[in-house]
Protein backbone atom coordinates (compact mmCIF):
# COMPACT_ATOMS: atom_id res chain seq x y z
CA UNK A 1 -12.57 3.57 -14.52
CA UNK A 2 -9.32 4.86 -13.35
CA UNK A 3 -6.17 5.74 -16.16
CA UNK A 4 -4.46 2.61 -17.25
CA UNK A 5 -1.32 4.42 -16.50
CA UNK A 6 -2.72 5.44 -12.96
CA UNK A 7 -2.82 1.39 -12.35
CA UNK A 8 0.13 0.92 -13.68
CA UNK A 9 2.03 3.34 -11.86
CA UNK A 10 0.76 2.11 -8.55
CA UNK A 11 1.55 -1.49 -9.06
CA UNK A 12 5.52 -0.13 -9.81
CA UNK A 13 5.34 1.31 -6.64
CA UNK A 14 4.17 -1.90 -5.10
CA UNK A 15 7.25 -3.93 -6.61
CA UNK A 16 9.61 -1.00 -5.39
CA UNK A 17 7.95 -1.10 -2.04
CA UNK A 18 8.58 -5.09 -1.99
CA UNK A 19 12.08 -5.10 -3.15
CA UNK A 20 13.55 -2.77 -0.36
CA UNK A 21 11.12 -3.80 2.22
CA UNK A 22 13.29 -5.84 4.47
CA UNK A 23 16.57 -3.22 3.86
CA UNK A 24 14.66 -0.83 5.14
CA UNK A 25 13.13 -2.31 8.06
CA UNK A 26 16.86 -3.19 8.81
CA UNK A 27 17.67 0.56 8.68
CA UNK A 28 14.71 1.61 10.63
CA UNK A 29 15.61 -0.59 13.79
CA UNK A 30 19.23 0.50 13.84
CA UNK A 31 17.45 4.38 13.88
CA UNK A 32 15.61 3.26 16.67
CA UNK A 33 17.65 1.45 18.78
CA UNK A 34 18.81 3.30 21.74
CA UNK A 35 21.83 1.77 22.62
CA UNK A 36 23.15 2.60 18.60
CA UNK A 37 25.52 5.06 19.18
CA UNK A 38 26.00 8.35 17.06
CA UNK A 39 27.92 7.10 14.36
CA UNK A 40 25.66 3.70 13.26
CA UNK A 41 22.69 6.06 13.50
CA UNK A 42 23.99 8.71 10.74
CA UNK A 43 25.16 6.16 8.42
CA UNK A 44 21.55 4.57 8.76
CA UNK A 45 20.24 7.76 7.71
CA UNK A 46 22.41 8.10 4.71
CA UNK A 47 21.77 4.69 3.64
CA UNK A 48 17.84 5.63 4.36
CA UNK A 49 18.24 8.38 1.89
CA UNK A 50 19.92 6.48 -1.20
CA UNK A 51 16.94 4.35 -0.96
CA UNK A 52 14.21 5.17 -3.56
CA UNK A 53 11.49 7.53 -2.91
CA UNK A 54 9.47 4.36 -3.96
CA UNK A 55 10.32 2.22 -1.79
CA UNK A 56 8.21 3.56 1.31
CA UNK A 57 4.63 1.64 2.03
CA UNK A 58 2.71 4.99 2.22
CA UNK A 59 3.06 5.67 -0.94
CA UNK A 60 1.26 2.81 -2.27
CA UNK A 61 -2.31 4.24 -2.62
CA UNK A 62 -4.96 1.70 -1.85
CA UNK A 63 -7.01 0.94 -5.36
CA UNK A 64 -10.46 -0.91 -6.23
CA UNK A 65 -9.48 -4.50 -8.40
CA UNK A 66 -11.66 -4.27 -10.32
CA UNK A 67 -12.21 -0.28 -11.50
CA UNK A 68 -8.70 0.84 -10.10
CA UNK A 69 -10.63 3.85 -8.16
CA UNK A 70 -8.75 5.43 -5.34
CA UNK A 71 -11.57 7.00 -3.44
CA UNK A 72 -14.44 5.11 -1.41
CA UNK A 73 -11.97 2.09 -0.99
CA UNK A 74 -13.05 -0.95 1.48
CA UNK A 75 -10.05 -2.69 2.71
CA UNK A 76 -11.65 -5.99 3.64
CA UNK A 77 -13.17 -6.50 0.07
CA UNK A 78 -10.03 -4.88 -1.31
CA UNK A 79 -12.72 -3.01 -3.81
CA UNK A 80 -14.31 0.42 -4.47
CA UNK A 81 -18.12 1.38 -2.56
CA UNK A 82 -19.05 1.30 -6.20
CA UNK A 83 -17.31 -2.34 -7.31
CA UNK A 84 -18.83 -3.79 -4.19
CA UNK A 85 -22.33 -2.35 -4.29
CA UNK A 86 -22.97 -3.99 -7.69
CA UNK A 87 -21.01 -7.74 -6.87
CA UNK A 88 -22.90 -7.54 -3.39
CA UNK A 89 -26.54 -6.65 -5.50
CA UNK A 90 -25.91 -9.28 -8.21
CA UNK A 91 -24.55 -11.80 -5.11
CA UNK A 92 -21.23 -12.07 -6.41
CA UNK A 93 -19.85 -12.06 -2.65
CA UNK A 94 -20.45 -14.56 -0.78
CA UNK A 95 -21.97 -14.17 2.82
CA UNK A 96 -23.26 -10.45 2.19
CA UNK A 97 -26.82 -9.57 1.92
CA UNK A 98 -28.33 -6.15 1.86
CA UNK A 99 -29.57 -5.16 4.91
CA UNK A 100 -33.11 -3.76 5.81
CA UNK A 101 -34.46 -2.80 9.05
């Protein structure tokens, strides 16, 4: 079981990450845009910059619901190896069986 304040921590990030989303998609086109000349570009950047360290997606680390481990983390079940391993034993997830061959 991860820290409580591990979680915790994570999930601010998550709000941060929310809350400037959009402003900083706005920003990021203006940086790419190619017909932006010199001037709209720099002030992007500066704006970029106030923005919280927060507020970008990668650093949102991908945790298990359930245990809040970072490591061994399945995307599709949004869950540790662990987590899923027992649910998918006890048939807590619906349309997986263990596989033998």
């Amino acid at each position: 079981m991860a820290k409580i304040a591990m979680i915790q921590k994570n999930n601010r990030r998550m709000e941060v990450v929310e809350r400037h989303r959009a402003k900083r998609s706005e920003l990021r086109k203006i940086l790419k845009d190619a017909s932006a000349d010199w001037e709209q570009k720099d002030e992007a950047r500066k704006a970029m910059n106030r923005l919280p360290r927060y507020s970008m997606g990668v650093r949102v680390q991908n945790r298990c619901r359930i245990t809040g481990r970072p490591r061994g983390y399945l995307r599709k079940f949004q869950m540790s190896r662990i987590a899923f391993r027992e649910l998918a034993s006890s048939g807590q997830i619906p349309g997986v069986t263990k596989s033998s061959w």
